[in-house]
C-alpha atoms as a PDB file:
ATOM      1  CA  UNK A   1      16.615 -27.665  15.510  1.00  0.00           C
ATOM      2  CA  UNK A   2      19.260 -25.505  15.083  1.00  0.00           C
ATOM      3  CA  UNK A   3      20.509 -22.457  17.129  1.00  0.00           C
ATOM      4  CA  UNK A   4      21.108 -19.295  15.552  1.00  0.00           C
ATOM      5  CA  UNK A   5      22.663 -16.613  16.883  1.00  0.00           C
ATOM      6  CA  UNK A   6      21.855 -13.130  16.000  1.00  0.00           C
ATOM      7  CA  UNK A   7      25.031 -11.562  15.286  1.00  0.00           C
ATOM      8  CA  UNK A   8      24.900 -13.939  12.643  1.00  0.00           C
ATOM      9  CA  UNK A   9      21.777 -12.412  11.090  1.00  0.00           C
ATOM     10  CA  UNK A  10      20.550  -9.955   8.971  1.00  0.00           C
ATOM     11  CA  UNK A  11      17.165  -8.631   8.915  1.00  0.00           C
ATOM     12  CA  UNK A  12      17.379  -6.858   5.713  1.00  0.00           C
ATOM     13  CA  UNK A  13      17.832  -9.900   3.895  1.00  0.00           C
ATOM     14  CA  UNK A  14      14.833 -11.532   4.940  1.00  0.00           C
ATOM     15  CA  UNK A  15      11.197 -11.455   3.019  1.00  0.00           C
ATOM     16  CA  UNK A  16       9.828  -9.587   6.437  1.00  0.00           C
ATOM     17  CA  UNK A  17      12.278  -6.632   5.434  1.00  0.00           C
ATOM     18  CA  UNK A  18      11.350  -6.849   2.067  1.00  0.00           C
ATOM     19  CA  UNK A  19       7.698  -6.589   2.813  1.00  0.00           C
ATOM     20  CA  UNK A  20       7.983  -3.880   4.996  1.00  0.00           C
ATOM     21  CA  UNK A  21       9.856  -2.021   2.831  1.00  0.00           C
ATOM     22  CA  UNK A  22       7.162  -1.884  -0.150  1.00  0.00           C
ATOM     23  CA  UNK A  23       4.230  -1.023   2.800  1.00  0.00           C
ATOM     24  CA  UNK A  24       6.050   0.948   5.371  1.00  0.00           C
ATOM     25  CA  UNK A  25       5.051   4.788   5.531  1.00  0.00           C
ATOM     26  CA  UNK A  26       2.455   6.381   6.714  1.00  0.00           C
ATOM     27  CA  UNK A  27       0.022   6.698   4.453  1.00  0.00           C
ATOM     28  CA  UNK A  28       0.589   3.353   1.884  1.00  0.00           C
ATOM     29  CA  UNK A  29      -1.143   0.383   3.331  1.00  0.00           C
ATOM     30  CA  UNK A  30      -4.323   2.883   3.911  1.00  0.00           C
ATOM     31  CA  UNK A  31      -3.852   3.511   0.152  1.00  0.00           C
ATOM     32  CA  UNK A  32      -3.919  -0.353  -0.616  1.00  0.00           C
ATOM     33  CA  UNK A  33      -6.750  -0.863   2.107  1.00  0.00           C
ATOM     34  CA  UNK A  34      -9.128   1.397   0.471  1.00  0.00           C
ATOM     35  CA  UNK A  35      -8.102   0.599  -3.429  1.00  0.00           C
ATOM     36  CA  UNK A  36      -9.026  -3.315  -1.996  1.00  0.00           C
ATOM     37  CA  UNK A  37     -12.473  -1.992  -0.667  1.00  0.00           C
ATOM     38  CA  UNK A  38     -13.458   0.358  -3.027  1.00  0.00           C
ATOM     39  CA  UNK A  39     -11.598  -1.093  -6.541  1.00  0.00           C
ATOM     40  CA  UNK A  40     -10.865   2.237  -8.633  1.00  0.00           C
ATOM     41  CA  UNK A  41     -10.800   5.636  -7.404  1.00  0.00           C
ATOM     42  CA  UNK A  42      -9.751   8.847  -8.278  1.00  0.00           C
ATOM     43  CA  UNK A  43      -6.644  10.956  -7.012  1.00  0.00           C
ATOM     44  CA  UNK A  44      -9.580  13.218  -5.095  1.00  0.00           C
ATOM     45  CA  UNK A  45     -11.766  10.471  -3.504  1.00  0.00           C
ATOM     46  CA  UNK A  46      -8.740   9.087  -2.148  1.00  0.00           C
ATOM     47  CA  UNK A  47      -7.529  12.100  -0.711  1.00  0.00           C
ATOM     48  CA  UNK A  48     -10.922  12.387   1.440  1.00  0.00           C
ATOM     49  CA  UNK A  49     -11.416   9.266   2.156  1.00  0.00           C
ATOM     50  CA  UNK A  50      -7.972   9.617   3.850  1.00  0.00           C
ATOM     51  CA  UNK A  51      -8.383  12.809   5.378  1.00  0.00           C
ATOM     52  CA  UNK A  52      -5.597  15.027   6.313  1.00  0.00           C
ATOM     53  CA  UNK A  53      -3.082  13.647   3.851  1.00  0.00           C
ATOM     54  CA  UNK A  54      -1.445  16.830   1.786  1.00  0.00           C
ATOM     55  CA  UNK A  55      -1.582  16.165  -2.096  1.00  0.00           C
ATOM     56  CA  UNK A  56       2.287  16.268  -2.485  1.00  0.00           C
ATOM     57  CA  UNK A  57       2.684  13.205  -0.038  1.00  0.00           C
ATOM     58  CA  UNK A  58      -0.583  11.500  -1.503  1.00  0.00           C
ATOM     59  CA  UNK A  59       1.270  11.668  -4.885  1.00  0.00           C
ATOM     60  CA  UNK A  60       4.503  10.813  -3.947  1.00  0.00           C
ATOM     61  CA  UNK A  61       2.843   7.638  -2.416  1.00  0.00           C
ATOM     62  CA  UNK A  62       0.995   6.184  -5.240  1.00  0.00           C
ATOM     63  CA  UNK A  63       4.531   7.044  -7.724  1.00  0.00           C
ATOM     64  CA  UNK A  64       6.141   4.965  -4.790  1.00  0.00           C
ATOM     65  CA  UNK A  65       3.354   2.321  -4.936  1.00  0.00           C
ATOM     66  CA  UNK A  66       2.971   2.377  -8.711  1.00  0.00           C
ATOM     67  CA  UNK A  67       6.751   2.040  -8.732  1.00  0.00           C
ATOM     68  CA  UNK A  68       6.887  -1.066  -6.782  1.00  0.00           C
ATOM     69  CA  UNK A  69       4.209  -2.638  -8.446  1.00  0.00           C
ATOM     70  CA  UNK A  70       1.303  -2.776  -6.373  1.00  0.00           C
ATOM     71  CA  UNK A  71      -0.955  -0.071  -7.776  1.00  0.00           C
ATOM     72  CA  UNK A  72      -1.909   0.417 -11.374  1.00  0.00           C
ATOM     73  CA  UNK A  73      -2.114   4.284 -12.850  1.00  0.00           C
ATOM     74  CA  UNK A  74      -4.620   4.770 -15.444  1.00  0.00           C
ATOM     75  CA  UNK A  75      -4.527   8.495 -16.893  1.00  0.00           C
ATOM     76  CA  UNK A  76      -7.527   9.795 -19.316  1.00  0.00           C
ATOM     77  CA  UNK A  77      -6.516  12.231 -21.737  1.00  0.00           C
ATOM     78  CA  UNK A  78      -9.451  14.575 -21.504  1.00  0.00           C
ATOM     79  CA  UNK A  79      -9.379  18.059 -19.400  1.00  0.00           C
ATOM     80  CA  UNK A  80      -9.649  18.312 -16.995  1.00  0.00           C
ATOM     81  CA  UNK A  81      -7.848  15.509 -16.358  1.00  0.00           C
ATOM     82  CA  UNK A  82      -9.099  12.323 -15.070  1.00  0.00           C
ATOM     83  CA  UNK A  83      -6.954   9.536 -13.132  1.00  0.00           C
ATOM     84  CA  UNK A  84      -7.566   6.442 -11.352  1.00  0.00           C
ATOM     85  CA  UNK A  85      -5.770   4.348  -9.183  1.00  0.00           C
ATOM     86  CA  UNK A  86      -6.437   0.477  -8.987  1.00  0.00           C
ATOM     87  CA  UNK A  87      -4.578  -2.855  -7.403  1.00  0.00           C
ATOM     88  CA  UNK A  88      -2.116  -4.624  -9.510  1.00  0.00           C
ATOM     89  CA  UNK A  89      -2.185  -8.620  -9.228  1.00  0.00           C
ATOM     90  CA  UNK A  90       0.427  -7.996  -7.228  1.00  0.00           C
ATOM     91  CA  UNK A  91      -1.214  -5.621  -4.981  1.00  0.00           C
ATOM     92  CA  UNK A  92      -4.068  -8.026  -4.647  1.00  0.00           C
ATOM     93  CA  UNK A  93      -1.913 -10.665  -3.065  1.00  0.00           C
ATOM     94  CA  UNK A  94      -1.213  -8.782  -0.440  1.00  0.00           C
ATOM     95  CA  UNK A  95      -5.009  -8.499   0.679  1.00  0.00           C
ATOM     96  CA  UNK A  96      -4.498 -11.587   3.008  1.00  0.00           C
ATOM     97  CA  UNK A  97      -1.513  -9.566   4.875  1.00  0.00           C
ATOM     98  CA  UNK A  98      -3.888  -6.465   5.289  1.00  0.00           C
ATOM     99  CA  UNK A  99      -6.888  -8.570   6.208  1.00  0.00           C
ATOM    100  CA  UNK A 100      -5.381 -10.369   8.667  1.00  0.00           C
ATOM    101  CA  UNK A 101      -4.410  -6.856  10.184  1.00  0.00           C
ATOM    102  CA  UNK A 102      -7.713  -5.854  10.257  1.00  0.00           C
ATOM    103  CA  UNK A 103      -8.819  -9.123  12.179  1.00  0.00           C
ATOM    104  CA  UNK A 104      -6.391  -8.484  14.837  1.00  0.00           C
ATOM    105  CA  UNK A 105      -7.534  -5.161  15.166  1.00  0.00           C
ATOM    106  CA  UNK A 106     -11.333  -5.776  15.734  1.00  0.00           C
ATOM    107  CA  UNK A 107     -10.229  -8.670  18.052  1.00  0.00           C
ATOM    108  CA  UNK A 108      -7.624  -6.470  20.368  1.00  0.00           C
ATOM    109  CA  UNK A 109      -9.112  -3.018  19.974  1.00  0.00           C
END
């Protein structure tokens, strides 16, 4: 085994930065959490099944999450207007991360 020293290191060039960086934020892995439980939902049942979330930071979210590849936008072209958010394959791969969250919680809560 070798030693490595730290000052020799760089987090942000590891897949744990990389991760963290397309989850990190308040309000995204609650986003992924409930598109994995509930498949697709609209814009509104989102927002109250998060509670307390403002709609500017809600939409700003999904663009981020939509723009990393994780969530899939489907828009409706009817009025009023109808959109609904889903899991990528991509976002679905991450389901084992957020799972295993969820175990730890229920064990150490």
């Amino acid at each position: 085994m070798t030693l490595r020293c730290i000052s020799a290191e760089s987090l942000g060039e590891t897949g744990f930065a990389y991760t963290l960086s397309l989850i990190s934020g308040k309000y995204k892995m609650t986003i992924l959490y409930a598109l994995a439980e509930f498949g697709v939902v609209r814009f509104n049942e989102l927002k109250r099944y998060i509670g307390g979330v403002s709609f500017k930071t809600l939409s700003a979210t999904l663009k981020e999450l939509e723009a990393d590849g994780l969530v899939h936008r489907e828009e409706y072209p009817q009025v009023p207007p109808k959109v609904e958010y889903s899991l990528t394959g991509r976002g679905r791969s991450l389901m084992p991360i957020l799972d295993g969250m969820c175990e730890w919680g229920e064990k150490n809560r």
